[in-house]
C-alpha atoms as a PDB file:
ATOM      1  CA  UNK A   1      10.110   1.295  15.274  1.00  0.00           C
ATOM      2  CA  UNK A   2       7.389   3.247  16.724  1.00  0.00           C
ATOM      3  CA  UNK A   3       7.010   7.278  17.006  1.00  0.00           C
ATOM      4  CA  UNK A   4       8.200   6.919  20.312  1.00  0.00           C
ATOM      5  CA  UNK A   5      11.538   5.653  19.960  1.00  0.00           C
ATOM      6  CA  UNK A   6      12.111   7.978  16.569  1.00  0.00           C
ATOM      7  CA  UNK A   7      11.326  10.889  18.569  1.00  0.00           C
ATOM      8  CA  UNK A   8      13.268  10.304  21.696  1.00  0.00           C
ATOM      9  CA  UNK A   9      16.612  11.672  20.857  1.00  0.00           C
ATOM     10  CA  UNK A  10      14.627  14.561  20.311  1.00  0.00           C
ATOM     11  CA  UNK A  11      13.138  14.813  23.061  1.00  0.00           C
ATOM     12  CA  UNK A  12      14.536  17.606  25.067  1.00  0.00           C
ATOM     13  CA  UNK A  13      14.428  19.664  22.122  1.00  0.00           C
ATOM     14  CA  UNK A  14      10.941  19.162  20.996  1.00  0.00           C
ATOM     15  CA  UNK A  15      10.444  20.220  24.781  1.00  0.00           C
ATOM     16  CA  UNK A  16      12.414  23.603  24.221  1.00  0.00           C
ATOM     17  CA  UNK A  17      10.598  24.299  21.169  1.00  0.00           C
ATOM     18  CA  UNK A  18       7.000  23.766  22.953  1.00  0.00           C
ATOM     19  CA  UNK A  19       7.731  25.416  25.737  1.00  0.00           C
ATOM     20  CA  UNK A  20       9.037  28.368  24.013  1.00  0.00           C
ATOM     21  CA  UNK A  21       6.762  28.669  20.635  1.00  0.00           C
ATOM     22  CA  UNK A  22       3.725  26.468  22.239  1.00  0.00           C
ATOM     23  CA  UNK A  23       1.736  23.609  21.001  1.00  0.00           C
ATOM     24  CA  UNK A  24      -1.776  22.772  19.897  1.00  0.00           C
ATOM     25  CA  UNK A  25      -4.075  20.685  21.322  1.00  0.00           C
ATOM     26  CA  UNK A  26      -3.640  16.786  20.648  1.00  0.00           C
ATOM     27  CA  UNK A  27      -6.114  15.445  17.943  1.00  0.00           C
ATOM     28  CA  UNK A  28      -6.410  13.150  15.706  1.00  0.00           C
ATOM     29  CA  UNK A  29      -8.822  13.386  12.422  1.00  0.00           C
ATOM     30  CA  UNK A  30      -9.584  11.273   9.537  1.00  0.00           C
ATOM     31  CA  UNK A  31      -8.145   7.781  11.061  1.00  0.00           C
ATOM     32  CA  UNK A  32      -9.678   4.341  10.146  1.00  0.00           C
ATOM     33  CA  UNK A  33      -9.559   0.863  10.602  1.00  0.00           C
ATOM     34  CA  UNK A  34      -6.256  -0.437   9.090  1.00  0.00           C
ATOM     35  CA  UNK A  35      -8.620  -2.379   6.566  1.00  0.00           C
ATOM     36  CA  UNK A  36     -10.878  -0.009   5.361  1.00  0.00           C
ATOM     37  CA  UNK A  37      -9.262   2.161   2.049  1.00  0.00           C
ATOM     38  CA  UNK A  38      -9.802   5.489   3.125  1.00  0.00           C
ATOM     39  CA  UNK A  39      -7.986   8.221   0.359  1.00  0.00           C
ATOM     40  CA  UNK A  40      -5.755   9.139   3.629  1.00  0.00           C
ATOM     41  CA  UNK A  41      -2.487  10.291   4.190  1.00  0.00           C
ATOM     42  CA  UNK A  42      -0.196  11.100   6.554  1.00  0.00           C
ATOM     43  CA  UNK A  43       0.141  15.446   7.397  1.00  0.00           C
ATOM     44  CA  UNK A  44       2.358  14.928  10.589  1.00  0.00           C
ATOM     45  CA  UNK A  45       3.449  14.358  13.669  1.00  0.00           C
ATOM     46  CA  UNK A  46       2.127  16.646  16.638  1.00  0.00           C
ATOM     47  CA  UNK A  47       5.024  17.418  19.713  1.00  0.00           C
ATOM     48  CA  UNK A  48       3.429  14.991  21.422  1.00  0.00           C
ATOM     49  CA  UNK A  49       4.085  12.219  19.147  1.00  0.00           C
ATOM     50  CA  UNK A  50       0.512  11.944  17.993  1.00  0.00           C
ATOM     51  CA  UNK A  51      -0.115  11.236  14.037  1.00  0.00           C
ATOM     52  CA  UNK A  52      -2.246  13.305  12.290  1.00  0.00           C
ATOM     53  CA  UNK A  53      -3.854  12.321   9.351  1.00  0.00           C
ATOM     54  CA  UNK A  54      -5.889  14.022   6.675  1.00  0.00           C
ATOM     55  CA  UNK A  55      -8.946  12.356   4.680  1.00  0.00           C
ATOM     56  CA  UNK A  56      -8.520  13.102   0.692  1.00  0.00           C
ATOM     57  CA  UNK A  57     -12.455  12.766   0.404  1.00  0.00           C
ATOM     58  CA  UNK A  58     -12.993  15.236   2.675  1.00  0.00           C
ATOM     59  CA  UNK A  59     -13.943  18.415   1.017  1.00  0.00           C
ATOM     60  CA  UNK A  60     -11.690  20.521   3.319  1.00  0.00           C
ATOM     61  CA  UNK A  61      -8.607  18.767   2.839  1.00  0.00           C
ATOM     62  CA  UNK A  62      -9.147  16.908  -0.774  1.00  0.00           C
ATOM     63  CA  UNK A  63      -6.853  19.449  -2.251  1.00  0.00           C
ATOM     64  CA  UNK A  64      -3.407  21.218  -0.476  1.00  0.00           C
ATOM     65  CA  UNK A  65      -1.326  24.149  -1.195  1.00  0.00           C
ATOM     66  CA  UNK A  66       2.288  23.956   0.866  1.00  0.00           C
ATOM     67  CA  UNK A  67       4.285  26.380   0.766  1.00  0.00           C
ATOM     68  CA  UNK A  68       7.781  27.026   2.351  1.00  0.00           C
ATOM     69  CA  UNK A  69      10.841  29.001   1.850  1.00  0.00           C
ATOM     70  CA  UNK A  70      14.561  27.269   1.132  1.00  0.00           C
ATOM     71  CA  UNK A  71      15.683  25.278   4.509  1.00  0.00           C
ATOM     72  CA  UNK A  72      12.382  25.130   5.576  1.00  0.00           C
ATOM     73  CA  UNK A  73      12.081  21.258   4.786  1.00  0.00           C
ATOM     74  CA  UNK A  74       9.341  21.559   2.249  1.00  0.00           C
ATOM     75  CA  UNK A  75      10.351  18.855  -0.979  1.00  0.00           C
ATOM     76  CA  UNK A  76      11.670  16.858   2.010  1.00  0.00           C
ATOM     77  CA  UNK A  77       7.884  16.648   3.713  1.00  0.00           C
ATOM     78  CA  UNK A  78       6.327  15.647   0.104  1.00  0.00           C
ATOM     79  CA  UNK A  79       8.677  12.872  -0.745  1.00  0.00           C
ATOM     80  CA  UNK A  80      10.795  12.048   3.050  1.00  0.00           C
ATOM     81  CA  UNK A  81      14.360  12.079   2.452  1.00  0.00           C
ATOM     82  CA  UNK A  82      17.697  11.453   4.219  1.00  0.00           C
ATOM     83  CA  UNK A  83      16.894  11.431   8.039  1.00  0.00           C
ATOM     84  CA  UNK A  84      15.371   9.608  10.713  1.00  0.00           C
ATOM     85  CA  UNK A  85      12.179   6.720   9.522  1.00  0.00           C
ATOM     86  CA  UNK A  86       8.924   7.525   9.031  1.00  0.00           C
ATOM     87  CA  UNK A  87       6.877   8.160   6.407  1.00  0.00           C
ATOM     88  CA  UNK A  88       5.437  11.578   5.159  1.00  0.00           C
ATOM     89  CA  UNK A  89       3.206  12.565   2.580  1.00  0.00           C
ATOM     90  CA  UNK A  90       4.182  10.872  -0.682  1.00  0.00           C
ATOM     91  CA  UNK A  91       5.552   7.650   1.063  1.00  0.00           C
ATOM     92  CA  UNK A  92       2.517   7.629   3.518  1.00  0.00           C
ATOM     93  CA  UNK A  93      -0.336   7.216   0.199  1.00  0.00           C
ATOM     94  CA  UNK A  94       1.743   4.580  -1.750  1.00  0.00           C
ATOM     95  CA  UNK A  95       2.792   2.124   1.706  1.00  0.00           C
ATOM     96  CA  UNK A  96      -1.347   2.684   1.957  1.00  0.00           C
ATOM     97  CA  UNK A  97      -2.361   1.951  -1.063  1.00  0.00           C
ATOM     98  CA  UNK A  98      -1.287  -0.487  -3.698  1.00  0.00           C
ATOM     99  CA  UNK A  99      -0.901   1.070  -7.471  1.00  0.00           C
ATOM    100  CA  UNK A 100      -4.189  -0.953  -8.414  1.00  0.00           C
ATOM    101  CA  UNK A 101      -6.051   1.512  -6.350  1.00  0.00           C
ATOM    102  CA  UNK A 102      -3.680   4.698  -6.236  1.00  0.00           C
ATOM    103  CA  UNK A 103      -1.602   6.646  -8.988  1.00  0.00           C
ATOM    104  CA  UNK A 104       0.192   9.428  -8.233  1.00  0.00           C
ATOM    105  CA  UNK A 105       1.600  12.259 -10.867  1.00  0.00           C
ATOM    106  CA  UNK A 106       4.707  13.644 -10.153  1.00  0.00           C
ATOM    107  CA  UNK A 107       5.595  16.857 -11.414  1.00  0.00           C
ATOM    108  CA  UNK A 108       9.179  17.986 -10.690  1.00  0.00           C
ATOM    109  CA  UNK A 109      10.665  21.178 -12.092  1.00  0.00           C
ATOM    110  CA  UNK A 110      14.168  21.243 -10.145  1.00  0.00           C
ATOM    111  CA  UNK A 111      14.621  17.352 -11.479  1.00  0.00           C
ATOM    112  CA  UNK A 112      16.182  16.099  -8.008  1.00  0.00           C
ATOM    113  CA  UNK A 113      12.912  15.818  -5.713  1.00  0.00           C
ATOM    114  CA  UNK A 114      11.512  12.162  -6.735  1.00  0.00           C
ATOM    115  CA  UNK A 115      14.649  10.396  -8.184  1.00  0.00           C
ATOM    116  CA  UNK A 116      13.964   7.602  -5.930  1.00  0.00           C
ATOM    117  CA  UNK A 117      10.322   7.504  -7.470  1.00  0.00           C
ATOM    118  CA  UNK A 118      10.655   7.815 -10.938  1.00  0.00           C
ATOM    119  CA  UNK A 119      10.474   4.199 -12.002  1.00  0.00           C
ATOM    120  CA  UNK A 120       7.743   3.516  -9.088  1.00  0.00           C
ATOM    121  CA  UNK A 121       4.777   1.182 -10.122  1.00  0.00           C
ATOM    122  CA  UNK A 122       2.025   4.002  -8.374  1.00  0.00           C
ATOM    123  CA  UNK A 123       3.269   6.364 -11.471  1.00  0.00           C
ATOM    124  CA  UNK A 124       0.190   7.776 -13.336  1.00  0.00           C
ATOM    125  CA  UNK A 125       2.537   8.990 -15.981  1.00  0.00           C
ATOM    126  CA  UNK A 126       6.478   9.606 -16.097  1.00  0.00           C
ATOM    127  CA  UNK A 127       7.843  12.487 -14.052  1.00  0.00           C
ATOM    128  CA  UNK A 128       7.056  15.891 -15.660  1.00  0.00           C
ATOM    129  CA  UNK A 129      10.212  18.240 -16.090  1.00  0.00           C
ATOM    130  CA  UNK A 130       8.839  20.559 -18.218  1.00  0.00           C
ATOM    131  CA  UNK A 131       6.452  23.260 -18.436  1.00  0.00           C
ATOM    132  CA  UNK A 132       4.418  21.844 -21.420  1.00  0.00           C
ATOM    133  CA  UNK A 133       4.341  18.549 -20.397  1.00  0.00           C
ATOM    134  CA  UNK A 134       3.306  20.071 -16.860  1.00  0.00           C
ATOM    135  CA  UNK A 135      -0.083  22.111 -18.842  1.00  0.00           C
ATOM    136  CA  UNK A 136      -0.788  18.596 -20.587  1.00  0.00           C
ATOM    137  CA  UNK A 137      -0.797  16.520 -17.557  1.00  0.00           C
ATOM    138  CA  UNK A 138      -3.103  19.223 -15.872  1.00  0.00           C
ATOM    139  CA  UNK A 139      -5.359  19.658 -19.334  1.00  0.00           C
ATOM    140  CA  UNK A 140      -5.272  15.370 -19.129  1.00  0.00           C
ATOM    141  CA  UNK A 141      -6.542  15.436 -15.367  1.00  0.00           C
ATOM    142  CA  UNK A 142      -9.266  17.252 -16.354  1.00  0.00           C
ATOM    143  CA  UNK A 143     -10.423  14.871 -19.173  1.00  0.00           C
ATOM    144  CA  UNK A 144      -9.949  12.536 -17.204  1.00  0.00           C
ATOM    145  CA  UNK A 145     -12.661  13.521 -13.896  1.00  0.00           C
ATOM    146  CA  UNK A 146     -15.063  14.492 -16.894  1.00  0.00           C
ATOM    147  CA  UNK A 147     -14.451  10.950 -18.044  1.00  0.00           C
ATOM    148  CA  UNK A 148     -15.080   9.478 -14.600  1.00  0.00           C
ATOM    149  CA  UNK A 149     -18.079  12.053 -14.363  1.00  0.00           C
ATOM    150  CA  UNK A 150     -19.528  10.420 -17.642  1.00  0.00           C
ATOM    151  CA  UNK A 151     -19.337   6.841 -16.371  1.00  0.00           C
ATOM    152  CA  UNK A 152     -20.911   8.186 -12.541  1.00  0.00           C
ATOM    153  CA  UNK A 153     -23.819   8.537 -14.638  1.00  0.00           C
ATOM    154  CA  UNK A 154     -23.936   5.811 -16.609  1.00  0.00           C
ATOM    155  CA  UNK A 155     -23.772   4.042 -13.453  1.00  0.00           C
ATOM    156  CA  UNK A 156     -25.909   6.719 -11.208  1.00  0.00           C
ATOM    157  CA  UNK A 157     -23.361   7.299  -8.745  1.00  0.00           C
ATOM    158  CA  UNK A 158     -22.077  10.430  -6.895  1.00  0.00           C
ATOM    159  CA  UNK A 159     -18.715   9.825  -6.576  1.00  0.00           C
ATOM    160  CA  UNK A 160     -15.736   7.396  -6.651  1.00  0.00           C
ATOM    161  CA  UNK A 161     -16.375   5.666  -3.645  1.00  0.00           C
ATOM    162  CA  UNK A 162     -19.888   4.634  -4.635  1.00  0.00           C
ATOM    163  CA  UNK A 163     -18.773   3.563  -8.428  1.00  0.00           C
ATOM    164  CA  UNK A 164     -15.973   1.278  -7.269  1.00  0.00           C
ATOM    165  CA  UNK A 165     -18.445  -0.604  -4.939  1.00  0.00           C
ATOM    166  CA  UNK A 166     -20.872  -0.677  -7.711  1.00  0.00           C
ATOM    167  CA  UNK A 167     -18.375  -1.590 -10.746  1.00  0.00           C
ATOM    168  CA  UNK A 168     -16.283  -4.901 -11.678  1.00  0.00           C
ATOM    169  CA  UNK A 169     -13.756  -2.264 -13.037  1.00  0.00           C
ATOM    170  CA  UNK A 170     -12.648  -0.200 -10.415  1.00  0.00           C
ATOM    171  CA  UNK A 171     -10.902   3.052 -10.593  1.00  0.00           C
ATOM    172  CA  UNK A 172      -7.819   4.283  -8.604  1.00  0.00           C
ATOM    173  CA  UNK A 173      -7.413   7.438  -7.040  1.00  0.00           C
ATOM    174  CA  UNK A 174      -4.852   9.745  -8.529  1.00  0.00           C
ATOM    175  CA  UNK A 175      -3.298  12.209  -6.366  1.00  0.00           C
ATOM    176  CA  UNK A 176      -1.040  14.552  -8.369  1.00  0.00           C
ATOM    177  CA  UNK A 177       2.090  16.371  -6.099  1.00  0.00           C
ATOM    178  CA  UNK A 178       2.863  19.399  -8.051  1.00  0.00           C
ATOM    179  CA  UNK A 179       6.952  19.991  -6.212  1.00  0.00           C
ATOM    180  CA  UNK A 180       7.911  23.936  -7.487  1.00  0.00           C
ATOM    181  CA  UNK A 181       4.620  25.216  -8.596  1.00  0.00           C
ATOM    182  CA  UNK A 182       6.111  29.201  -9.251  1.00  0.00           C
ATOM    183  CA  UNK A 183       9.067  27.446 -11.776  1.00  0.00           C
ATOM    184  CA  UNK A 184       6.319  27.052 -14.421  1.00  0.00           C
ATOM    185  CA  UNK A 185       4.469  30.480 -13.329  1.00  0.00           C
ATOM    186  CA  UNK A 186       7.455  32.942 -15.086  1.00  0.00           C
ATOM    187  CA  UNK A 187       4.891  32.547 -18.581  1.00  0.00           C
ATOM    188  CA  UNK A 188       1.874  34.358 -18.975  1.00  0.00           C
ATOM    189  CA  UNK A 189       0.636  31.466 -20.981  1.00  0.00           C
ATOM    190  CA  UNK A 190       1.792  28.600 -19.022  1.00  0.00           C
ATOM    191  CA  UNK A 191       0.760  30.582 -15.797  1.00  0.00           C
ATOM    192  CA  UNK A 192      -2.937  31.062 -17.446  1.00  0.00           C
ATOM    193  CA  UNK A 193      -3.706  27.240 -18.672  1.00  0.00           C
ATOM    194  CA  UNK A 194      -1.784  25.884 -15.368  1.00  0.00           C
ATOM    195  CA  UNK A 195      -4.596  28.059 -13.671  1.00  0.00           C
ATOM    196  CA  UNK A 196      -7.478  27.403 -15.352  1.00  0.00           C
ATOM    197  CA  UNK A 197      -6.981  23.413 -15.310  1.00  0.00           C
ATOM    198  CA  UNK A 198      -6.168  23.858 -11.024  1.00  0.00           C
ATOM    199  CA  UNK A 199      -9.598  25.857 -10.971  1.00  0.00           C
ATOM    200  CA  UNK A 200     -11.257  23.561 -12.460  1.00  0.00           C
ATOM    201  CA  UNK A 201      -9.751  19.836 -10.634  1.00  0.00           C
ATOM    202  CA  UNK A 202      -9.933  22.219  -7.350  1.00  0.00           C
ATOM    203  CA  UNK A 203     -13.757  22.985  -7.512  1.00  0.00           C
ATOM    204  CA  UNK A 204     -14.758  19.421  -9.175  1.00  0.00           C
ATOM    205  CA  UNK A 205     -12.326  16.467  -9.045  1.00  0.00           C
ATOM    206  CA  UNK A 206     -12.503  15.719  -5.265  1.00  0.00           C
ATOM    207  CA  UNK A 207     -15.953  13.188  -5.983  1.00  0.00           C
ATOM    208  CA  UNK A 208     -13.925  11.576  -9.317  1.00  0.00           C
ATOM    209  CA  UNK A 209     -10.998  10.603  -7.238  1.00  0.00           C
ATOM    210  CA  UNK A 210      -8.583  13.500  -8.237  1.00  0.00           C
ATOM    211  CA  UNK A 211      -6.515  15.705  -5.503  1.00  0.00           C
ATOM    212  CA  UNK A 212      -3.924  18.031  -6.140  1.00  0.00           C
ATOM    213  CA  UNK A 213      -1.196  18.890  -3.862  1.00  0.00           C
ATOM    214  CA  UNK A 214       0.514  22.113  -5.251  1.00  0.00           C
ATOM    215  CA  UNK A 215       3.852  23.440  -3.193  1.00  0.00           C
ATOM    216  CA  UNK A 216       5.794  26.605  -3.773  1.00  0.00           C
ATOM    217  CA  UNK A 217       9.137  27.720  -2.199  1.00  0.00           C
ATOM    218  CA  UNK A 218       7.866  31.438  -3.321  1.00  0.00           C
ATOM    219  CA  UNK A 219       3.781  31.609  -1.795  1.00  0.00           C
ATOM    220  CA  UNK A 220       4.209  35.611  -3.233  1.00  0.00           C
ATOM    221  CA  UNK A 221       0.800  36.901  -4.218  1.00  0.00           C
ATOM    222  CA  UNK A 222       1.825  36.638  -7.819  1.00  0.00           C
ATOM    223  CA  UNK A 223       2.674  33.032  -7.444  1.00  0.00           C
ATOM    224  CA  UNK A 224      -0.657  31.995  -5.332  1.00  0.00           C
ATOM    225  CA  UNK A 225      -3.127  33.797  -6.777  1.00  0.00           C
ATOM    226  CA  UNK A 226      -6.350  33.948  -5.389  1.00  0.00           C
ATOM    227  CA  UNK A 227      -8.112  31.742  -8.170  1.00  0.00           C
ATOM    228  CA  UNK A 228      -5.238  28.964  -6.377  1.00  0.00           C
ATOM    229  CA  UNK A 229      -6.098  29.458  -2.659  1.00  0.00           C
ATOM    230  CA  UNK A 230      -9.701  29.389  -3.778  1.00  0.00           C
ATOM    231  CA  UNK A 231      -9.419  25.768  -4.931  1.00  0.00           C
ATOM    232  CA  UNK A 232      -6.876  24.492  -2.658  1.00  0.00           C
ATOM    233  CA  UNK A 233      -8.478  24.146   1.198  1.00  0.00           C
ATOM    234  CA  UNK A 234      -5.975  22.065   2.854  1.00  0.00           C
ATOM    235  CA  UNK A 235      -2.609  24.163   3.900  1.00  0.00           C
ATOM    236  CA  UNK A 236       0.328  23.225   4.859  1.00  0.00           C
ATOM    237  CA  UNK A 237       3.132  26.382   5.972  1.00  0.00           C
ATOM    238  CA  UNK A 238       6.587  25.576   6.982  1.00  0.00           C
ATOM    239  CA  UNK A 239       9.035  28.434   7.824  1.00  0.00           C
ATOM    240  CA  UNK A 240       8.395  30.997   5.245  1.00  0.00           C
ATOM    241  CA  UNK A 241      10.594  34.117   4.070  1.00  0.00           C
ATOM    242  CA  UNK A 242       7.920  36.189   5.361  1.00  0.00           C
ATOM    243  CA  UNK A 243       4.649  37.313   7.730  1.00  0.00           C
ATOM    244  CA  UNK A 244       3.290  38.447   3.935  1.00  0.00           C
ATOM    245  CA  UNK A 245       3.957  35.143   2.772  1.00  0.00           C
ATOM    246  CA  UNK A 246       2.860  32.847   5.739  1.00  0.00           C
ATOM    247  CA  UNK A 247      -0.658  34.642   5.447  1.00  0.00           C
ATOM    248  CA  UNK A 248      -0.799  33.871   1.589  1.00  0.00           C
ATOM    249  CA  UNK A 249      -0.721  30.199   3.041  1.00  0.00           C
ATOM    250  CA  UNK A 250      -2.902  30.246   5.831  1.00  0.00           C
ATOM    251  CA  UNK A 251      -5.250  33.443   4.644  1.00  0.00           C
ATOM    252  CA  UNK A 252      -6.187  36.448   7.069  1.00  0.00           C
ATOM    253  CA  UNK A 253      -4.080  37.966   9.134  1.00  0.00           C
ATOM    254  CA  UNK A 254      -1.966  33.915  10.135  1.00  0.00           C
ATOM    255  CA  UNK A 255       1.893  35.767   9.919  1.00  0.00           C
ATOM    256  CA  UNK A 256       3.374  32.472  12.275  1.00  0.00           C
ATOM    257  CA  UNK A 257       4.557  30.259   9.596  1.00  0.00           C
ATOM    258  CA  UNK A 258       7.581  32.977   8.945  1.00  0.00           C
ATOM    259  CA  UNK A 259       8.662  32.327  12.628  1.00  0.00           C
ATOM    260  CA  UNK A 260       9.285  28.404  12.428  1.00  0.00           C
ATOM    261  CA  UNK A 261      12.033  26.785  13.150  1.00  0.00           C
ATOM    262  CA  UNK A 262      12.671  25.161   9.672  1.00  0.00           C
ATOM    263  CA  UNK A 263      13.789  21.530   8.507  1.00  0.00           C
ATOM    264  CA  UNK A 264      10.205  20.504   8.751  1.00  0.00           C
ATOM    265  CA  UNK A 265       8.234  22.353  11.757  1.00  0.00           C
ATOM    266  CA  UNK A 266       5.444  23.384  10.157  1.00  0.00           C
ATOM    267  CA  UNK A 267       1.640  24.595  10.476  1.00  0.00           C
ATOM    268  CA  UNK A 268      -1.309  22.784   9.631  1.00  0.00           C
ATOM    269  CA  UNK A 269      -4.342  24.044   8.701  1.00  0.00           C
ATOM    270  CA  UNK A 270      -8.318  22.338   8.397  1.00  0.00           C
ATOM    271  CA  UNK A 271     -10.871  24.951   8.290  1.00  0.00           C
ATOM    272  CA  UNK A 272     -10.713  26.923  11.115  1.00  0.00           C
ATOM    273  CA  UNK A 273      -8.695  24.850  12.901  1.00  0.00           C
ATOM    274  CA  UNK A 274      -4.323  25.275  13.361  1.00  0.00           C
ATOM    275  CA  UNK A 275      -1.890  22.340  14.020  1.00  0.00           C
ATOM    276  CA  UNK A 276       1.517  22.628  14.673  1.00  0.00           C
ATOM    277  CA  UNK A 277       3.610  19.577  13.504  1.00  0.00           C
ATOM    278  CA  UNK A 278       7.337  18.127  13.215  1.00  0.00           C
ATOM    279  CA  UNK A 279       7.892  16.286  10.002  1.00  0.00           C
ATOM    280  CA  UNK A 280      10.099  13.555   9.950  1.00  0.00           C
ATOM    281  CA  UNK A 281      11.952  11.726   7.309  1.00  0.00           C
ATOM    282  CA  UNK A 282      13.029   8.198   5.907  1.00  0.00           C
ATOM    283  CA  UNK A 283      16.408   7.308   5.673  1.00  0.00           C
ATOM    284  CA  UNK A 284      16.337   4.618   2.910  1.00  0.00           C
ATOM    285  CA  UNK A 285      13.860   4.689   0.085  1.00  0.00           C
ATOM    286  CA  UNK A 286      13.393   1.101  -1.844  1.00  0.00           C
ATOM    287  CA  UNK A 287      10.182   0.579  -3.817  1.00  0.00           C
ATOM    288  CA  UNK A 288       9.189  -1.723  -6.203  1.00  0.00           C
ATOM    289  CA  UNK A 289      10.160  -0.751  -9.657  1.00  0.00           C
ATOM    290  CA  UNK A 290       8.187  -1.341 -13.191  1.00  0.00           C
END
């Protein structure tokens, strides 16, 4: 089914909403040929029906914080649930990529997010529930890139992309979708060694292959500290709770985010650039399981 047809029986809505709240010019970033294996995945669909699409290896969106208050369609974006087909972020990287070249890390604090993916082949390790497995899966990303670092040179390359050409072995990308990020904040401990490990993957793991995706229902400033927007340069903002919140997301003085609409209109954000976008869901989830 093409975007098209899932969007027409929305059609005279998505016009209301555009004509009353406006929409951002059309483009499209970070596409490819269908047979090159670029680290993308799928941010969104514009009013318009246009797909944008964000490049993991790019250094401004290798790493994403989304935030968005109850209602506001946020687990729904990372994983697509009940609703009209198409994929979003989570189902976008693994119809992409197959798990010889992708794993993805799945940490889920409310326990009802990724049911569907829990026995998945893509898995880089089970589904993390709790807080200390959550620190040890963070402290094990970061042995890992220094790992990958090690063998870059050994092999005198610069990054993933240039080691996998070069090497028999390969090595997949792991992309690690962190669901309720302020659940494992309440801890002065957990918060500080949850930090330090996202400082570190956020200012180095981007060349080894590593991206972190880190969503909140609660962006407070207590929650997304500055050492986490500092390391996160992708953002994603659906409807938040507030302005104060919405310009945690975005930075400076961007208070829009706590006027959406909810159940997935959202902003996207790439530097200096602003998208507004309509998630969409899938209705049936069936993947191959190990």
């Amino acid at each position: 089914m093409g975007i098209d047809q899932v969007l027409l029986p929305y059609r005279k809505e998505i016009l209301e909403i555009s004509a009353k709240y406006g929409a951002y010019n059309v483009r499209v970033f970070g596409s490819v040929a269908r047979g090159e294996a670029k680290p993308e995945s799928d941010v969104d669909f514009l009013l318009e029906g246009q797909l944008i699409e964000a490049d993991l290896s790019d250094p401004k969106t290798c790493h994403f914080l989304v935030g968005g208050t109850t209602g506001s369609g946020k687990s729904e974006y990372l994983r697509s649930r009940s609703g009209r087909s198409a994929p979003s972020l989570l189902l976008s990287l693994i119809l992409r990529h197959s798990p010889a070249h992708l794993q993805i890390a799945l940490v889920d604090p409310k326990r009802v997010t990724f049911p569907e993916f829990e026995r998945m082949q893509w898995l880089y390790s089970p589904v993390v529930k709790e807080s200390d497995r959550a620190i040890e899966l963070m402290q094990e990303l970061v042995t890992e890139m220094e790992s990958r670092y090690q063998r870059f040179e050994k092999a005198k390359c610069a990054d993933l992309s240039t080691y996998n050409q070069r090497s028999p072995q390969p090595l997949p990308r792991i992309v690690c979708i962190f669901d309720e990020y302020a659940d494992f904040m309440a801890e002065k401990e957990s918060r500080t060694a949850l930090e330090q490990s996202i400082k570190r993957l956020g200012a180095m793991a981007r060349a080894a292959g590593i991206h972190l995706i880190i969503a909140t229902q609660r962006p407070e400033a207590g929650i997304v500290t500055p050492i986490i927007r500092s390391n996160l340069p992708g953002r994603v903002a659906l409807r938040t709770a507030s302005e104060a919140d919405s310009a945690i997301i975005l930075g400076g003085k961007q208070t829009t985010a706590a006027r959406l609409l909810g159940k997935g209109d959202l902003l996207y954000q790439m530097g200096a650039q602003l998208y507004r976008l309509q998630s969409l869901f899938a209705s049936d989830i069936r993947l191959p399981l190990i």
